[in-house]
PDB file of N, CA and C in Angstrom:
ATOM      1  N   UNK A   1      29.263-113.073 220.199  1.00  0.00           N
ATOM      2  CA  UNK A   1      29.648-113.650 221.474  1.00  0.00           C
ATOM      3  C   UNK A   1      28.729-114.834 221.768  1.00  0.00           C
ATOM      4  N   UNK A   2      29.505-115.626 222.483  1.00  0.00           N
ATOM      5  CA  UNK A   2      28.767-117.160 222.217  1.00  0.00           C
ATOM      6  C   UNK A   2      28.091-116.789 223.870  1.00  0.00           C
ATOM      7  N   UNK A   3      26.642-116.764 223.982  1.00  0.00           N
ATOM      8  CA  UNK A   3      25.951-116.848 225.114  1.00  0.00           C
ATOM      9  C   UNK A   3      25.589-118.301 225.850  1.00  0.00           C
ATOM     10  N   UNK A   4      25.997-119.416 225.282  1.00  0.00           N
ATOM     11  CA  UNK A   4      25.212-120.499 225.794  1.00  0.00           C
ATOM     12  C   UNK A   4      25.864-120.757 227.437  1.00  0.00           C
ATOM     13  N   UNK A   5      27.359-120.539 227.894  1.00  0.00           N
ATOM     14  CA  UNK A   5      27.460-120.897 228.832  1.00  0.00           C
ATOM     15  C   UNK A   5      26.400-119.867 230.321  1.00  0.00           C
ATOM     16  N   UNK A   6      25.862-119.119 229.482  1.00  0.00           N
ATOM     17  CA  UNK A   6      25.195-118.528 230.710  1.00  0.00           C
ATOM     18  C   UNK A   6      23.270-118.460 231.317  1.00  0.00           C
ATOM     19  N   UNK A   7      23.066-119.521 229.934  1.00  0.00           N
ATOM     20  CA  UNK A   7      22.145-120.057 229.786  1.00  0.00           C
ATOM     21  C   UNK A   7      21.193-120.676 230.669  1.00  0.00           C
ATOM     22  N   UNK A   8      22.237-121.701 231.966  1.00  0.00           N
ATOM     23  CA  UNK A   8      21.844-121.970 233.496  1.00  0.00           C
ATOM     24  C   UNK A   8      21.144-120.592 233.795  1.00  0.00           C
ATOM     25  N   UNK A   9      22.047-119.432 234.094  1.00  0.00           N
ATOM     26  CA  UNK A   9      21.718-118.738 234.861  1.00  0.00           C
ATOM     27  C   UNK A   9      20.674-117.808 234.474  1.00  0.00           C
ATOM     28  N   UNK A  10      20.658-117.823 233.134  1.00  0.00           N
ATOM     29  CA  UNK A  10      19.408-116.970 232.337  1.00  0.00           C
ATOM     30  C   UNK A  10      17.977-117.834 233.276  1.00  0.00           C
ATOM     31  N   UNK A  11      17.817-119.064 232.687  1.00  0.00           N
ATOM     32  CA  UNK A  11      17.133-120.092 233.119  1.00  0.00           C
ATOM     33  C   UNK A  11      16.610-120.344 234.750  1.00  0.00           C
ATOM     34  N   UNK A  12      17.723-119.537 235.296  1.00  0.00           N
ATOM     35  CA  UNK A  12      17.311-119.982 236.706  1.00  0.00           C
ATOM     36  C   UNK A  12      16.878-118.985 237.091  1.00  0.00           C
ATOM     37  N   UNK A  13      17.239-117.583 236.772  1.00  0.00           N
ATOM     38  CA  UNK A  13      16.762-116.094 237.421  1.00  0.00           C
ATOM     39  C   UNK A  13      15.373-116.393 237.115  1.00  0.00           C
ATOM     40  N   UNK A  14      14.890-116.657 235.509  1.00  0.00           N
ATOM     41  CA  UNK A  14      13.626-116.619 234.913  1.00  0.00           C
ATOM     42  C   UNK A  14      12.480-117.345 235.389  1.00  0.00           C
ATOM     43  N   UNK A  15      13.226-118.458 236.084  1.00  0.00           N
ATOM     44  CA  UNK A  15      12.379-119.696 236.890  1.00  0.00           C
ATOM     45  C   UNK A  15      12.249-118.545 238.953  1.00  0.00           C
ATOM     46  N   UNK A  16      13.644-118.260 239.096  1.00  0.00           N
ATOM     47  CA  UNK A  16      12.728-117.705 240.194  1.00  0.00           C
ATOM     48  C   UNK A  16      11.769-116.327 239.990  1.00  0.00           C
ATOM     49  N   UNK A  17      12.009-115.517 238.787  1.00  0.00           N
ATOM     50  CA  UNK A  17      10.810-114.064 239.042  1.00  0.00           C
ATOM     51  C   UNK A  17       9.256-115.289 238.496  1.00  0.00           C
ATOM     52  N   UNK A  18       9.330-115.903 238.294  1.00  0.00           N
ATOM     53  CA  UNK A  18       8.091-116.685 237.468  1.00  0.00           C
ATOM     54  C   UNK A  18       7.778-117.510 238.626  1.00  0.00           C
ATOM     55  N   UNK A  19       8.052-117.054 240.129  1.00  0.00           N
ATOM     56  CA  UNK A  19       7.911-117.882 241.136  1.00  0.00           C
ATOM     57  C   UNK A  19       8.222-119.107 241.547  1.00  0.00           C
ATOM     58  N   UNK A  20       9.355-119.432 241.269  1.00  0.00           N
ATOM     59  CA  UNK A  20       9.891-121.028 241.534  1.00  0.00           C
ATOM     60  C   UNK A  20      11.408-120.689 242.239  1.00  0.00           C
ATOM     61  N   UNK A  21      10.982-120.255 243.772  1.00  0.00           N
ATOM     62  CA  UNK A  21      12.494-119.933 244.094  1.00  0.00           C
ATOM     63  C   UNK A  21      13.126-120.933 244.151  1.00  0.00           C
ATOM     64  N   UNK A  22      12.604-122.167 244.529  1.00  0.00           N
ATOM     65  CA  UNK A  22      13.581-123.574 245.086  1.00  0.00           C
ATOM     66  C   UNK A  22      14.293-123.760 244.024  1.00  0.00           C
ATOM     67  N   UNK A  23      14.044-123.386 242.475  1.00  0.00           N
ATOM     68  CA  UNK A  23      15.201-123.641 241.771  1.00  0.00           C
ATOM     69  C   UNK A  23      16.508-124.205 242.060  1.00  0.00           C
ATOM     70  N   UNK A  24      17.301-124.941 241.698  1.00  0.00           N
ATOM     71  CA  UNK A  24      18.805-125.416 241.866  1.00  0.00           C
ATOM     72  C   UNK A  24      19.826-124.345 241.251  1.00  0.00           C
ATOM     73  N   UNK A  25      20.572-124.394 241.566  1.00  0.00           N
ATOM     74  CA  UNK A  25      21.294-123.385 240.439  1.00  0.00           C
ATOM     75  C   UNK A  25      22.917-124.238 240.746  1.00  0.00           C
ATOM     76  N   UNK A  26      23.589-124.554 239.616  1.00  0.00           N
ATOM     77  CA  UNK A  26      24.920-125.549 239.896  1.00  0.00           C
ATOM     78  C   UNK A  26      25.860-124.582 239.380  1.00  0.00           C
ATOM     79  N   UNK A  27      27.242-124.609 240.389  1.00  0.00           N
ATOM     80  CA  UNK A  27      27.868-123.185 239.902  1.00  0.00           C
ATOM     81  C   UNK A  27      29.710-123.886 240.509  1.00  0.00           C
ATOM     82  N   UNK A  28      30.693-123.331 239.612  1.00  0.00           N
ATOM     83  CA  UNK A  28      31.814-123.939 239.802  1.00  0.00           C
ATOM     84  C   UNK A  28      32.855-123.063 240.047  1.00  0.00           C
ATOM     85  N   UNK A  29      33.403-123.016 241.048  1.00  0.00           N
ATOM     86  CA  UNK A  29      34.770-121.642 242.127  1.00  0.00           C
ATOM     87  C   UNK A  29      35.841-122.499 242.243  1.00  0.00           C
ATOM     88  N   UNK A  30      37.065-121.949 241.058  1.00  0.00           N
ATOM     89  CA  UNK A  30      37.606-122.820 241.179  1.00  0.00           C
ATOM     90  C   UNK A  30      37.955-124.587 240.808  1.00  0.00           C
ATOM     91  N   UNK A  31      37.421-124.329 240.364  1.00  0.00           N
ATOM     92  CA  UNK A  31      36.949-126.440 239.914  1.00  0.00           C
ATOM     93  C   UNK A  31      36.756-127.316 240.714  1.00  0.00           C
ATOM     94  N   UNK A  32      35.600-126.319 242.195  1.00  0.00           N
ATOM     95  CA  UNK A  32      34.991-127.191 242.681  1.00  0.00           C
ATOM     96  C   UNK A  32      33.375-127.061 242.526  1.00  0.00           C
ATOM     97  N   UNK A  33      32.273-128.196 242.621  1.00  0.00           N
ATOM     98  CA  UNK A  33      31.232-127.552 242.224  1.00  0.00           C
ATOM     99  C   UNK A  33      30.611-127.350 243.416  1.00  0.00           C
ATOM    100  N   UNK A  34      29.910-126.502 243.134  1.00  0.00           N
ATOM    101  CA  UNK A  34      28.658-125.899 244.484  1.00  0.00           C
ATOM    102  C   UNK A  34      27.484-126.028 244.024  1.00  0.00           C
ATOM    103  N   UNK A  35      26.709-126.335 244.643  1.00  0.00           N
ATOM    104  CA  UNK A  35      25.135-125.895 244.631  1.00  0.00           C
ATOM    105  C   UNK A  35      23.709-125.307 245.428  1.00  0.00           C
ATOM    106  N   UNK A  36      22.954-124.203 245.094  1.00  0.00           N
ATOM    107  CA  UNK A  36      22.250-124.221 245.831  1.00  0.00           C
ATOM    108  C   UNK A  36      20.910-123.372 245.291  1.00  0.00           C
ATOM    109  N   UNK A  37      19.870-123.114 246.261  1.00  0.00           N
ATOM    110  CA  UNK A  37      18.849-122.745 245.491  1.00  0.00           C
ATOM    111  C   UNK A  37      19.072-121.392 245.288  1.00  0.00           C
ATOM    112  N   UNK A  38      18.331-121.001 244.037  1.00  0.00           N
ATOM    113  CA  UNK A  38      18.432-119.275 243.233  1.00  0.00           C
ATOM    114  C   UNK A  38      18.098-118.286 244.422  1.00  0.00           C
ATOM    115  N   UNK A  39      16.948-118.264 245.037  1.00  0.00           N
ATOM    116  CA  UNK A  39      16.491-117.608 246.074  1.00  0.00           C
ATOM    117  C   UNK A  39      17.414-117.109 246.512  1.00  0.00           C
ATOM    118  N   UNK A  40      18.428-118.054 246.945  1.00  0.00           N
ATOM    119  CA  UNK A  40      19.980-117.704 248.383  1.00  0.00           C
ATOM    120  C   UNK A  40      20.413-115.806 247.430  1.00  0.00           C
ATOM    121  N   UNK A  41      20.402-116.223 246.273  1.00  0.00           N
ATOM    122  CA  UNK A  41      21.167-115.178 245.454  1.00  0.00           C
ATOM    123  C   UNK A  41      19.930-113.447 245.477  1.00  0.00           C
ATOM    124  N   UNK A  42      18.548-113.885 245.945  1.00  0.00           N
ATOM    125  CA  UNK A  42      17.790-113.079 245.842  1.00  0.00           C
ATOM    126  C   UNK A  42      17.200-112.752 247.345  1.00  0.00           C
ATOM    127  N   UNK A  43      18.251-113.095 248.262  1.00  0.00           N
ATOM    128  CA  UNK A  43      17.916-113.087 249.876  1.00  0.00           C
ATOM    129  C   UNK A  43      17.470-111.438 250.140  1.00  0.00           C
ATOM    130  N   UNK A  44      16.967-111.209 251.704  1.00  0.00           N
ATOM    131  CA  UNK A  44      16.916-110.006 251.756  1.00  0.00           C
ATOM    132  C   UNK A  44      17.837-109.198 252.982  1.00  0.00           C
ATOM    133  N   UNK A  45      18.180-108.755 253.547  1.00  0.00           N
ATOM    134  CA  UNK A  45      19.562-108.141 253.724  1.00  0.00           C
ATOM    135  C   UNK A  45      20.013-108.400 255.471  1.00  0.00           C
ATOM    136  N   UNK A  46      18.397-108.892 255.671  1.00  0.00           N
ATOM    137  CA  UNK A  46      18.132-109.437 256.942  1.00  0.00           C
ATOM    138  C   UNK A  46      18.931-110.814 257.276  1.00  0.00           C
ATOM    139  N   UNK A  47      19.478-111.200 256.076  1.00  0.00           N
ATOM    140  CA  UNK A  47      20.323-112.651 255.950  1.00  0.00           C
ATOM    141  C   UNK A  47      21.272-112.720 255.329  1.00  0.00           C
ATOM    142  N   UNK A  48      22.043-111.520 254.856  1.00  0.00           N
ATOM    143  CA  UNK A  48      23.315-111.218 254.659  1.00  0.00           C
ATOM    144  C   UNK A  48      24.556-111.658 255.873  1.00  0.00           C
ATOM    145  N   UNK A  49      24.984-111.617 255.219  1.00  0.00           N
ATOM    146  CA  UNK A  49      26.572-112.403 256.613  1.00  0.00           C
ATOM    147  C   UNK A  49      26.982-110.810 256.714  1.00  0.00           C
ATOM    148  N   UNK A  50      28.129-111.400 257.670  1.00  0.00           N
ATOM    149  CA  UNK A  50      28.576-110.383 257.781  1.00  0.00           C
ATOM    150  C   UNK A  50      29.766-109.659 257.506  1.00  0.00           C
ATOM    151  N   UNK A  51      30.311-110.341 256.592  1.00  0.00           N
ATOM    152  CA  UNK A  51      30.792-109.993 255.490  1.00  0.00           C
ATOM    153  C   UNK A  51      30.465-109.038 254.484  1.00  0.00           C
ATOM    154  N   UNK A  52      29.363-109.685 254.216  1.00  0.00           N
ATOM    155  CA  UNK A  52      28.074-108.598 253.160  1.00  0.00           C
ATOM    156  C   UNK A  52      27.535-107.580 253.638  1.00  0.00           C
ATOM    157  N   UNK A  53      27.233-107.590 254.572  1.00  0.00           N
ATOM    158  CA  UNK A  53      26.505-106.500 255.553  1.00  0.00           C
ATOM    159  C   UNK A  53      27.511-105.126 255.933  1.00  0.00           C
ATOM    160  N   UNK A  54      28.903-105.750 255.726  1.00  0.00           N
ATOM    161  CA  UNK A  54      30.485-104.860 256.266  1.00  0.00           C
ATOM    162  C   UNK A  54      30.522-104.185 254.838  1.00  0.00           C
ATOM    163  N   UNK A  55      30.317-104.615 253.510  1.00  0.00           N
ATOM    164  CA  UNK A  55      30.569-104.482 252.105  1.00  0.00           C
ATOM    165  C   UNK A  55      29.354-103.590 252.340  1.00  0.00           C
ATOM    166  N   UNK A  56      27.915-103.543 252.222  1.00  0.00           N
ATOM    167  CA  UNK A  56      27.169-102.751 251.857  1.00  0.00           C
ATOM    168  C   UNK A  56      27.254-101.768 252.977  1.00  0.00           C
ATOM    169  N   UNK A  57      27.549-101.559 254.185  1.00  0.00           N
ATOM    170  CA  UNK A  57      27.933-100.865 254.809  1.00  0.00           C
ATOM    171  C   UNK A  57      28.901 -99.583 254.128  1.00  0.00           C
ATOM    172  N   UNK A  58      29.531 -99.987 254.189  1.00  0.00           N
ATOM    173  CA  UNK A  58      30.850 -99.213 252.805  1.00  0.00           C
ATOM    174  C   UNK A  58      30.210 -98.554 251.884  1.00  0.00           C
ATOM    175  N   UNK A  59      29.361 -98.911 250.893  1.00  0.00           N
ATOM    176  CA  UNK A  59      28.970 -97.533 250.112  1.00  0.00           C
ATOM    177  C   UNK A  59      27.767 -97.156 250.576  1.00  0.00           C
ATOM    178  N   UNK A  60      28.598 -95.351 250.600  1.00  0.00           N
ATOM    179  CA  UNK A  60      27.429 -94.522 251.161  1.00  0.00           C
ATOM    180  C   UNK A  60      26.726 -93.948 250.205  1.00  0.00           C
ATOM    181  N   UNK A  61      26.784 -94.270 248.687  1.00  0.00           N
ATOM    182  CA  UNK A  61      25.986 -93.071 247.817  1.00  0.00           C
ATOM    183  C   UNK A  61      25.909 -94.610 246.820  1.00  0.00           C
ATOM    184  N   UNK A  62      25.202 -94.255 245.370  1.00  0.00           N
ATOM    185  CA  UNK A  62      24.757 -94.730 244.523  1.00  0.00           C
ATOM    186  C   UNK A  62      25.953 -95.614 243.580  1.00  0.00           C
ATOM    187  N   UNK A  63      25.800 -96.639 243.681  1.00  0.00           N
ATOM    188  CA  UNK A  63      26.769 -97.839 243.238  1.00  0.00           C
ATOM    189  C   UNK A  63      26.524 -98.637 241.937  1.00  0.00           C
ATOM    190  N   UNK A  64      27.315 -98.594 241.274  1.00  0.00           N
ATOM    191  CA  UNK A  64      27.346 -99.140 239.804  1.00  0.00           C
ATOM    192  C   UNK A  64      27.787-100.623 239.860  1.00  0.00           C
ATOM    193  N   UNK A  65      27.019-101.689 239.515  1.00  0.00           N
ATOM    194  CA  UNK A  65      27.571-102.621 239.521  1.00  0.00           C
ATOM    195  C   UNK A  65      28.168-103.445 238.169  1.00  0.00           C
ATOM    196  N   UNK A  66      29.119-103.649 237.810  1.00  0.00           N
ATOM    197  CA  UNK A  66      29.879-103.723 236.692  1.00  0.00           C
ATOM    198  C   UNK A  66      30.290-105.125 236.844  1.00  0.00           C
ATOM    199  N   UNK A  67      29.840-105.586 237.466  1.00  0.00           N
ATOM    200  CA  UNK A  67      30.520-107.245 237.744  1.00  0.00           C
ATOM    201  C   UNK A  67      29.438-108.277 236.769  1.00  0.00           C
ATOM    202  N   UNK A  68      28.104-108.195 236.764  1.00  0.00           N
ATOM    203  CA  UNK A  68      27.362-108.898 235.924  1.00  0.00           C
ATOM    204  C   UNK A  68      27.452-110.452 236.589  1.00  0.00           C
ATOM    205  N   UNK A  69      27.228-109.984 237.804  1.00  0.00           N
ATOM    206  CA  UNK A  69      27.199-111.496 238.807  1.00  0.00           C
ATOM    207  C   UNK A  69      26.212-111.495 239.599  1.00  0.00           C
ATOM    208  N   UNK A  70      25.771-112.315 239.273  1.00  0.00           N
ATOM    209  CA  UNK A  70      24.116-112.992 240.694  1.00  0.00           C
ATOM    210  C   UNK A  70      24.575-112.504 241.653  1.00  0.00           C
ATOM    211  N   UNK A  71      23.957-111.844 242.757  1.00  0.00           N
ATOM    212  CA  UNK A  71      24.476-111.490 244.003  1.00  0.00           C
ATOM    213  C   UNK A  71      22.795-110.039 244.419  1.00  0.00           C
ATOM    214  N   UNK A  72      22.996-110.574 245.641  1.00  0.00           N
ATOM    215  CA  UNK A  72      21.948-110.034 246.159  1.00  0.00           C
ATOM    216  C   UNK A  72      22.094-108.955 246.954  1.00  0.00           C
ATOM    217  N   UNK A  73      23.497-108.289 247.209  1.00  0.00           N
ATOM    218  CA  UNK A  73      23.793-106.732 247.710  1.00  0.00           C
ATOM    219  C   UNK A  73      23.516-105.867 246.238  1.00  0.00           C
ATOM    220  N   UNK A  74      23.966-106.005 245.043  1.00  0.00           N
ATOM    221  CA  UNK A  74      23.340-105.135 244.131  1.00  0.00           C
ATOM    222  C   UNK A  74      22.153-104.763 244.218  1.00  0.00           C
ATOM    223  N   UNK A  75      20.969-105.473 244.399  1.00  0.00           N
ATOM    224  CA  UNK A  75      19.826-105.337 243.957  1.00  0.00           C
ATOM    225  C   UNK A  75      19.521-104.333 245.315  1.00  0.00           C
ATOM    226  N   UNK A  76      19.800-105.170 246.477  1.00  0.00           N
ATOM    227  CA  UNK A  76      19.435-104.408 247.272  1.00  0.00           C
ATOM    228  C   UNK A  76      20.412-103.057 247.652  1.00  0.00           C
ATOM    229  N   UNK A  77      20.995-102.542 247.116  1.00  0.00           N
ATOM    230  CA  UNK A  77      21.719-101.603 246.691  1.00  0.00           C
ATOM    231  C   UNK A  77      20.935-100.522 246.120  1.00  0.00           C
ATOM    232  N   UNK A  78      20.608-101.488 244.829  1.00  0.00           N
ATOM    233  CA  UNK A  78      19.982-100.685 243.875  1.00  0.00           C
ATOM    234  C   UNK A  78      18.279 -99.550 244.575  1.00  0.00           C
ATOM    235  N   UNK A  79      18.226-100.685 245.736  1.00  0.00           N
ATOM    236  CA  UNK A  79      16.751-100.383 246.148  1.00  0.00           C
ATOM    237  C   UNK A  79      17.226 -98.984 247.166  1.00  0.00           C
ATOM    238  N   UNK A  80      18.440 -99.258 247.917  1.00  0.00           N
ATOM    239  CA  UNK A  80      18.498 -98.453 248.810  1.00  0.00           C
ATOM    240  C   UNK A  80      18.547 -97.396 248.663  1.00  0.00           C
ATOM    241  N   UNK A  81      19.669 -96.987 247.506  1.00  0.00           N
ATOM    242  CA  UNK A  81      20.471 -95.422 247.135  1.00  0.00           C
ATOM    243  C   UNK A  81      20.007 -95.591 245.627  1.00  0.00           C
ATOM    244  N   UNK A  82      19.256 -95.200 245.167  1.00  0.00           N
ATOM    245  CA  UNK A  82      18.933 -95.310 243.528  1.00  0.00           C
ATOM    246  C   UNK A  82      20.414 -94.562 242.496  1.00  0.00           C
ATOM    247  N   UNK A  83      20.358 -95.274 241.580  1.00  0.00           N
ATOM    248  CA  UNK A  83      21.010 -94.204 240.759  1.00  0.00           C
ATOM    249  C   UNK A  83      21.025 -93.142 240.415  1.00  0.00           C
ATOM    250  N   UNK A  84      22.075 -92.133 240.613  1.00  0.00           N
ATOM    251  CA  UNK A  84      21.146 -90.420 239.673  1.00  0.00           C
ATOM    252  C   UNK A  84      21.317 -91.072 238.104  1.00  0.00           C
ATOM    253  N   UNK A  85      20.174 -89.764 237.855  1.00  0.00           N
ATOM    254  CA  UNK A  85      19.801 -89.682 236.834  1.00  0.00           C
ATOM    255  C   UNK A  85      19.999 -88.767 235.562  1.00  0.00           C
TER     256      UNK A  85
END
């Protein structure tokens, strides 16, 4: 499997745990482009919309995330309700 198109995003997670949140990160929905810094994707739940806040609301027990997409309700997911084991 050819990995290079995900290479940005390898690159940008690695740049923010290595402390460089301002990172850019350039990302395309649709075939329009967006941009913004990595951080937004590693927010803390205190700055979730409310949209997101209605979504993590919704699961009440331990959540599998299968999507393999930047997004910052997983993690904090992950923190809230751990996985069993």
């Amino acid at each position: 499997m050819d990995t290079t198109p995900w290479r940005p995003y390898a690159e940008a997670m690695r740049d923010h745990f290595s402390g460089k949140p301002n990172v850019t990160i350039v990302m395309y929905d649709d075939f329009e482009r967006d941009e913004g810094p990595i951080a937004y994707w590693f927010r803390e739940p205190s700055q979730f919309s409310p949209t997101d806040r209605a979504g993590v609301d919704l699961c009440p027990g331990p959540v599998l995330d299968v999507g393999a997409v930047l997004r910052a309700e997983p993690g904090y997911l992950a923190r809230l309700r751990p996985a069993c084991s």
